[in-house]
Protein backbone atom coordinates (compact mmCIF):
# COMPACT_ATOMS: atom_id res chain seq x y z
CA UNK A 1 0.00 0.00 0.00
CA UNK A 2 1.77 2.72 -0.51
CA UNK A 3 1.72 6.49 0.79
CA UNK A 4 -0.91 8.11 -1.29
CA UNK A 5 -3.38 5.13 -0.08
CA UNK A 6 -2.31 5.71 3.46
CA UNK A 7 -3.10 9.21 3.55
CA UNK A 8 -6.81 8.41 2.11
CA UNK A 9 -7.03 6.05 5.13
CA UNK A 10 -9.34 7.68 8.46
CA UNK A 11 -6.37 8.71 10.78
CA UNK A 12 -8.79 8.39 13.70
CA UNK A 13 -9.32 4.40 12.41
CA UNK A 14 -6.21 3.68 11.88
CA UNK A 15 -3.00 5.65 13.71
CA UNK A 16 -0.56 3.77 11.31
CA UNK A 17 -2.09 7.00 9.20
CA UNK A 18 0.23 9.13 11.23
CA UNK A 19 3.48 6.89 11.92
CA UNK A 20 3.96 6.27 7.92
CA UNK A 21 3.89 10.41 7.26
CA UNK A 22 7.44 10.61 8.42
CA UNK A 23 11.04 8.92 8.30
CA UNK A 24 11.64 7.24 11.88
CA UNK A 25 13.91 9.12 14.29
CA UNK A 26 16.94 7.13 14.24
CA UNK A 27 17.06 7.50 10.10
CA UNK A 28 16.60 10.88 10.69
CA UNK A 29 19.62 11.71 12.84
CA UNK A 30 21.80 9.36 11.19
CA UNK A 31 20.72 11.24 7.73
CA UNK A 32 21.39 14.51 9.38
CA UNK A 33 25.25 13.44 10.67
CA UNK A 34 26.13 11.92 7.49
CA UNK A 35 25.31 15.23 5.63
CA UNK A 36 27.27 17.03 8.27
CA UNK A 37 30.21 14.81 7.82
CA UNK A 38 30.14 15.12 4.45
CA UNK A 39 29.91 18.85 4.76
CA UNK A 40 33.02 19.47 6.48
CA UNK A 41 34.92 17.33 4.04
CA UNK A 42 33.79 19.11 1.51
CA UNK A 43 37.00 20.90 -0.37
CA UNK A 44 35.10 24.14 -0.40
CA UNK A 45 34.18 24.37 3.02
CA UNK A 46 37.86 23.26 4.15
CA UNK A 47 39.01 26.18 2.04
CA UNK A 48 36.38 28.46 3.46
CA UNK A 49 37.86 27.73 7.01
CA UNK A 50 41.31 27.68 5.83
CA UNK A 51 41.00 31.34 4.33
CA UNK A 52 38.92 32.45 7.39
CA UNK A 53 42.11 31.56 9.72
CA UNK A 54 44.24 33.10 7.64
CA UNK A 55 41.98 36.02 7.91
CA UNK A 56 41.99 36.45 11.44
CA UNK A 57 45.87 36.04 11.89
CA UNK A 58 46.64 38.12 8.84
CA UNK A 59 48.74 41.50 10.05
CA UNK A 60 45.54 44.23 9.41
CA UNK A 61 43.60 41.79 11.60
CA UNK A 62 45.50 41.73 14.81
CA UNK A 63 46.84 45.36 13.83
CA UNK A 64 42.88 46.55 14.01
CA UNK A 65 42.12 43.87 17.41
CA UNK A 66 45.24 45.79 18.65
CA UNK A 67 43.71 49.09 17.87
CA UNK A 68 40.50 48.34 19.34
CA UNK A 69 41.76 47.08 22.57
CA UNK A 70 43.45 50.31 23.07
CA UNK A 71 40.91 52.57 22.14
CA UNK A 72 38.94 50.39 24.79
CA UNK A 73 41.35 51.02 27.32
CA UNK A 74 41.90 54.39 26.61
CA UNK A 75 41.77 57.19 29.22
CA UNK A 76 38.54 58.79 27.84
CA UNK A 77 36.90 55.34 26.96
CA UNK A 78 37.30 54.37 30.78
CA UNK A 79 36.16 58.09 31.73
CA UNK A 80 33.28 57.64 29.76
CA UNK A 81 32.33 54.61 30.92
CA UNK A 82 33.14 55.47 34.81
CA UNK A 83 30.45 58.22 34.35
CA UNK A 84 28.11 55.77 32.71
CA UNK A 85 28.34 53.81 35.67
CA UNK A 86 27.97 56.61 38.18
CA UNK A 87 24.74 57.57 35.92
CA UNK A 88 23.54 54.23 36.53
CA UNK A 89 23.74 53.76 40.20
CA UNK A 90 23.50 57.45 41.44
CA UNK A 91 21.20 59.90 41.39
CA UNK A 92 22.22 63.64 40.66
CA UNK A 93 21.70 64.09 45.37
CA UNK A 94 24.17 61.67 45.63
CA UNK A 95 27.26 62.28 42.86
CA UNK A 96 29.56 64.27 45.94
CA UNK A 97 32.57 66.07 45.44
CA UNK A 98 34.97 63.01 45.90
CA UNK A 99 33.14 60.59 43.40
CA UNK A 100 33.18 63.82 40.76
CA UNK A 101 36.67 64.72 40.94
CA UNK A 102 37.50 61.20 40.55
CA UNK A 103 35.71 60.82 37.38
CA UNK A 104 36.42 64.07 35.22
CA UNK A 105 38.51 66.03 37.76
CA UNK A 106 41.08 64.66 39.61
CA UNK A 107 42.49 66.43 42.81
CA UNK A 108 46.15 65.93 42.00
CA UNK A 109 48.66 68.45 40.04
CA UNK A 110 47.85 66.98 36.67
CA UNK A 111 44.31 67.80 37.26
CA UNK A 112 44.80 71.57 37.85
CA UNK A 113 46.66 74.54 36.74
CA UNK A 114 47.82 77.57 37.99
CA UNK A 115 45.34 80.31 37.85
CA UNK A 116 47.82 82.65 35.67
CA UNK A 117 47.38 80.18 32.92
CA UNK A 118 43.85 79.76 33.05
CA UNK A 119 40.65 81.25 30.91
CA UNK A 120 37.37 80.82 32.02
CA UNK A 121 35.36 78.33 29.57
CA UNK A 122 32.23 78.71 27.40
CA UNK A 123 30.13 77.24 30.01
CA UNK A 124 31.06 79.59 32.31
CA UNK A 125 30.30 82.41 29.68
CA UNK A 126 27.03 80.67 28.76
CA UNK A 127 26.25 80.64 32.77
CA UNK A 128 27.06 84.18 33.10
CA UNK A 129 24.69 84.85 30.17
CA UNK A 130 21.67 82.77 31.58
CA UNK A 131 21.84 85.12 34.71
CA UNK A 132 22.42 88.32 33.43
CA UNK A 133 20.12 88.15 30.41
CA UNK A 134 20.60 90.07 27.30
CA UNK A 135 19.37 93.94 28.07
CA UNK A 136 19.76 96.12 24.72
CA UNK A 137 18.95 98.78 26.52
CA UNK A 138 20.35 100.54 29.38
CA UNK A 139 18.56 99.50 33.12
CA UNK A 140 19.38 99.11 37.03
CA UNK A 141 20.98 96.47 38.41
CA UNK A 142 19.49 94.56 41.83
CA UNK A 143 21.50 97.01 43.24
CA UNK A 144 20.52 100.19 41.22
CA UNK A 145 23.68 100.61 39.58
CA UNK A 146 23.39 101.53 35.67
CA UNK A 147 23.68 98.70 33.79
CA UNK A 148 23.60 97.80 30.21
CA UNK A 149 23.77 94.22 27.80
CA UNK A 150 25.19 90.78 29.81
CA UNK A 151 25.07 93.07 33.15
CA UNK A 152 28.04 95.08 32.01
CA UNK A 153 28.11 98.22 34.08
CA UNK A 154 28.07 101.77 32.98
CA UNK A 155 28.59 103.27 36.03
CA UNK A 156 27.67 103.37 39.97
CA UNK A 157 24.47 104.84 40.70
CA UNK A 158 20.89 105.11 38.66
CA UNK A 159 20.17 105.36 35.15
CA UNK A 160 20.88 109.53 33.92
CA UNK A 161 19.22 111.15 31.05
CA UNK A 162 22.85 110.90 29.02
CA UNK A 163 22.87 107.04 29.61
CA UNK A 164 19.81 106.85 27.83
CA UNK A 165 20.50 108.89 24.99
CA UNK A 166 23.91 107.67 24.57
CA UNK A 167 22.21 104.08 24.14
CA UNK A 168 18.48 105.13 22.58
CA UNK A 169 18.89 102.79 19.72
CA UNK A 170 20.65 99.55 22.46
CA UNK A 171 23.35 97.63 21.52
CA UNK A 172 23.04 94.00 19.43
CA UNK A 173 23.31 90.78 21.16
CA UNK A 174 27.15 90.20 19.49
CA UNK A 175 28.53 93.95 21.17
CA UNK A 176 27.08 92.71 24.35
CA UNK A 177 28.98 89.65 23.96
CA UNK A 178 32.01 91.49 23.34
CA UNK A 179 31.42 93.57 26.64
CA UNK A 180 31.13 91.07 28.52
CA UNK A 181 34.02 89.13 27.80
CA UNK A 182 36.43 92.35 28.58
CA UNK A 183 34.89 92.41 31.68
CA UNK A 184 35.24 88.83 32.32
CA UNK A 185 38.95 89.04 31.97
CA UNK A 186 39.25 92.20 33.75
CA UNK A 187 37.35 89.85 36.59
CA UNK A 188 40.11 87.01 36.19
CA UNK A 189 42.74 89.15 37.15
CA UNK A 190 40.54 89.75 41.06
CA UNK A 191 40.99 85.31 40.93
CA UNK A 192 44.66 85.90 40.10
CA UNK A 193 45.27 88.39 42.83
CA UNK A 194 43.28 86.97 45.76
CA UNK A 195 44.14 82.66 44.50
CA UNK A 196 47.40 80.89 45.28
CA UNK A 197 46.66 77.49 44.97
CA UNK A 198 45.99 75.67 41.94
CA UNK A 199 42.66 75.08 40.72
CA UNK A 200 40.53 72.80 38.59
CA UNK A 201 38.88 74.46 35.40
CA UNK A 202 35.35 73.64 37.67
CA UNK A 203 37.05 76.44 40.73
CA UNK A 204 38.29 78.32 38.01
CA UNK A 205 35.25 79.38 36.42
CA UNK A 206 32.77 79.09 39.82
CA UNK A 207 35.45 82.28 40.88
CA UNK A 208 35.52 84.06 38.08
CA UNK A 209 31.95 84.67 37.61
CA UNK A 210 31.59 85.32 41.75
CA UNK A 211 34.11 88.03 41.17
CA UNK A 212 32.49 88.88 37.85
CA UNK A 213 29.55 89.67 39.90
CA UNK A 214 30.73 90.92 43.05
CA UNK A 215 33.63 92.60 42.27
CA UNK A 216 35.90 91.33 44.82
CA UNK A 217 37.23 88.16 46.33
CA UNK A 218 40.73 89.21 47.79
CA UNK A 219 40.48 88.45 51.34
CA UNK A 220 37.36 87.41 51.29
CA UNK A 221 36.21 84.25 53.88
CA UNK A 222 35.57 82.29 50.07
CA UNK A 223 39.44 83.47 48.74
CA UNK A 224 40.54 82.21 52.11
CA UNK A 225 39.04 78.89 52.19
CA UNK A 226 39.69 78.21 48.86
CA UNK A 227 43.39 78.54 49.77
CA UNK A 228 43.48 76.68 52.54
CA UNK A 229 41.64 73.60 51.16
CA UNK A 230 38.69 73.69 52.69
CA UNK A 231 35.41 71.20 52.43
CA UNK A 232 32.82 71.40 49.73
CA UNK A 233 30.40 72.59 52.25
CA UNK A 234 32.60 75.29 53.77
CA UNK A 235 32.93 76.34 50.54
CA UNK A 236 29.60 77.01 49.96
CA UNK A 237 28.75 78.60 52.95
CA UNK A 238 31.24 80.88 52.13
CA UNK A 239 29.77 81.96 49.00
CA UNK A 240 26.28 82.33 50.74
CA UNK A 241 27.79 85.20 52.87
CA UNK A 242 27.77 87.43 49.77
CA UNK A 243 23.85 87.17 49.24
CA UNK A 244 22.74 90.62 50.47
CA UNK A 245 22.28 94.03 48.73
CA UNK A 246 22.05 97.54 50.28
CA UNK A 247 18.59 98.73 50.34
CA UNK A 248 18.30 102.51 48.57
CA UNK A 249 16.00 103.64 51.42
CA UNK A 250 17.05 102.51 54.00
CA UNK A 251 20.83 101.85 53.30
CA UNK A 252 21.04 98.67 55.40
CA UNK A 253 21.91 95.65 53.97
CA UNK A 254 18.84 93.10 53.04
CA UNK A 255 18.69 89.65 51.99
CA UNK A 256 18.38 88.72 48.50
CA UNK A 257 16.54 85.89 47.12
CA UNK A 258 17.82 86.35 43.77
CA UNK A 259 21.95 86.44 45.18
CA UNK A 260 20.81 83.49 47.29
CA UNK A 261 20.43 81.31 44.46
CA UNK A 262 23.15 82.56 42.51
CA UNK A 263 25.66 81.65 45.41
CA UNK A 264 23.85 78.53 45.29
CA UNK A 265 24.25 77.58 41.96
CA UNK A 266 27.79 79.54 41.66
CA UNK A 267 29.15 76.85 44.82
CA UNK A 268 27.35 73.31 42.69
CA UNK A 269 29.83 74.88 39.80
CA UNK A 270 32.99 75.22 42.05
CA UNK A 271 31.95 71.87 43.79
CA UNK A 272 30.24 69.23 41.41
CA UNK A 273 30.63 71.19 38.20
CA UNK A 274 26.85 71.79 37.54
CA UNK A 275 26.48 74.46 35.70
CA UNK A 276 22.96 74.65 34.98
CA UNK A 277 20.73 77.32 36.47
CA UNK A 278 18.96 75.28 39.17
CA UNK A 279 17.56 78.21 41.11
């Protein structure tokens, strides 16, 4: 009988229906290992393998597994992945001081530079920026003082009719850049007077735009800390002492919400290198 008869058969009558469908098992697996065996005799596939060792011994090869085990060993490859890690397992409350600088910022001499060979960055200019706005137009500080562009300062004291005719039409966004960057490095030269220790680019910049904004830091309780070495949280009360202005009527000095946060957010940049506005 053969198959064609079998499969005309009722499979629930007989269940030889089913068993005849299909090669038995053993035949199978001894089909299946003598077209493997004959498969890796084949000439072609010997070659195949043959030219595929070759391939992976041959000089580019290890040259390029070379390469890429350096590149994966590589400071910045390691940095990277060190922060990946810390992004992982931290969140931003608990990425302190230590676990920073020994990611991107290490404490030792190779790590930071002498403050007479330092600039501040572009994300120190950029923080600047985000605080002081962009004012075409002439206008009183916090502290009344006339004030025009990136908070570059005319002069002490309130606005006068000259200040606004001088400036009737403003300045453009670029001039104001320009302004503020001479008096950014007229700032740098306060850091340079009142800073004798070395100082990450982090410091660097979190003292430059204090001074920026102040207009002071030699022998100042922050100058003198910084100096001496002291703890990310001395540090930062430190710059908290300078969040006051004088009041115009009453000539006493007042709290200010607005130089609260700024201290704030000036002390994460000198600390943990955050140098977004927060506050």
């Amino acid at each position: 009988m053969n198959d064609l008869q079998y499969q005309n058969k009722d499979p629930h009558k007989n269940d030889s229906y089913r068993r005849v469908a299909s090669p038995e098992p053993d035949k199978i697996s001894t089909a299946q290992r003598t077209d493997s065996d004959k498969a890796n005799g084949n000439p072609s596939i010997q070659q195949l393998k043959a030219f595929q060792a070759m391939a992976d011994n041959s000089p580019r090869v290890q040259q390029f597994k070379a390469y890429q085990a350096m590149v994966d060993n590589s400071p910045c490859v390691q940095q990277f992945k060190a922060y990946q890690e810390m992004a992982d397992n931290s969140s931003r409350e608990e990425i302190k001081t230590e676990s920073f600088e020994k990611l991107g910022e290490p404490t030792n001499s190779n790590g930071k530079h002498s403050v007479k060979d330092m600039k501040i960055s572009d994300k120190g200019i950029r923080f600047i920026k985000e605080y002081e706005k962009f004012e075409p137009k002439p206008y009183n500080d916090a502290a009344g003082h006339a004030t025009i562009g990136y908070g570059h300062l005319l002069h002490y004291g309130g606005l006068t009719k000259e200040d606004n005719e001088t400036y009737k039409n403003g300045i453009t966004e670029e001039e104001a850049t320009i302004l503020l960057k001479q008096d950014v490095d007229k700032h740098a030269i306060i850091v340079e007077n009142a800073i004798t220790v070395k100082l990450t680019q982090r410091e660097y910049d979190a003292l430059v735009i204090f001074a920026f904004n102040t207009g002071t830091l030699s022998g100042s309780t922050l100058a003198k800390r910084v100096n001496s070495g002291a703890s990310a949280d001395a540090i930062k009360n430190a710059y908290l002492m300078w969040n006051k202005v004088t009041d115009r009527k009453t000539g006493k000095k007042v709290v200010s919400n607005g130089l609260t946060n700024r201290r704030t957010d000036e002390a994460e940049i000198y600390n943990v290198a955050d140098y977004k506005r927060n506050h």
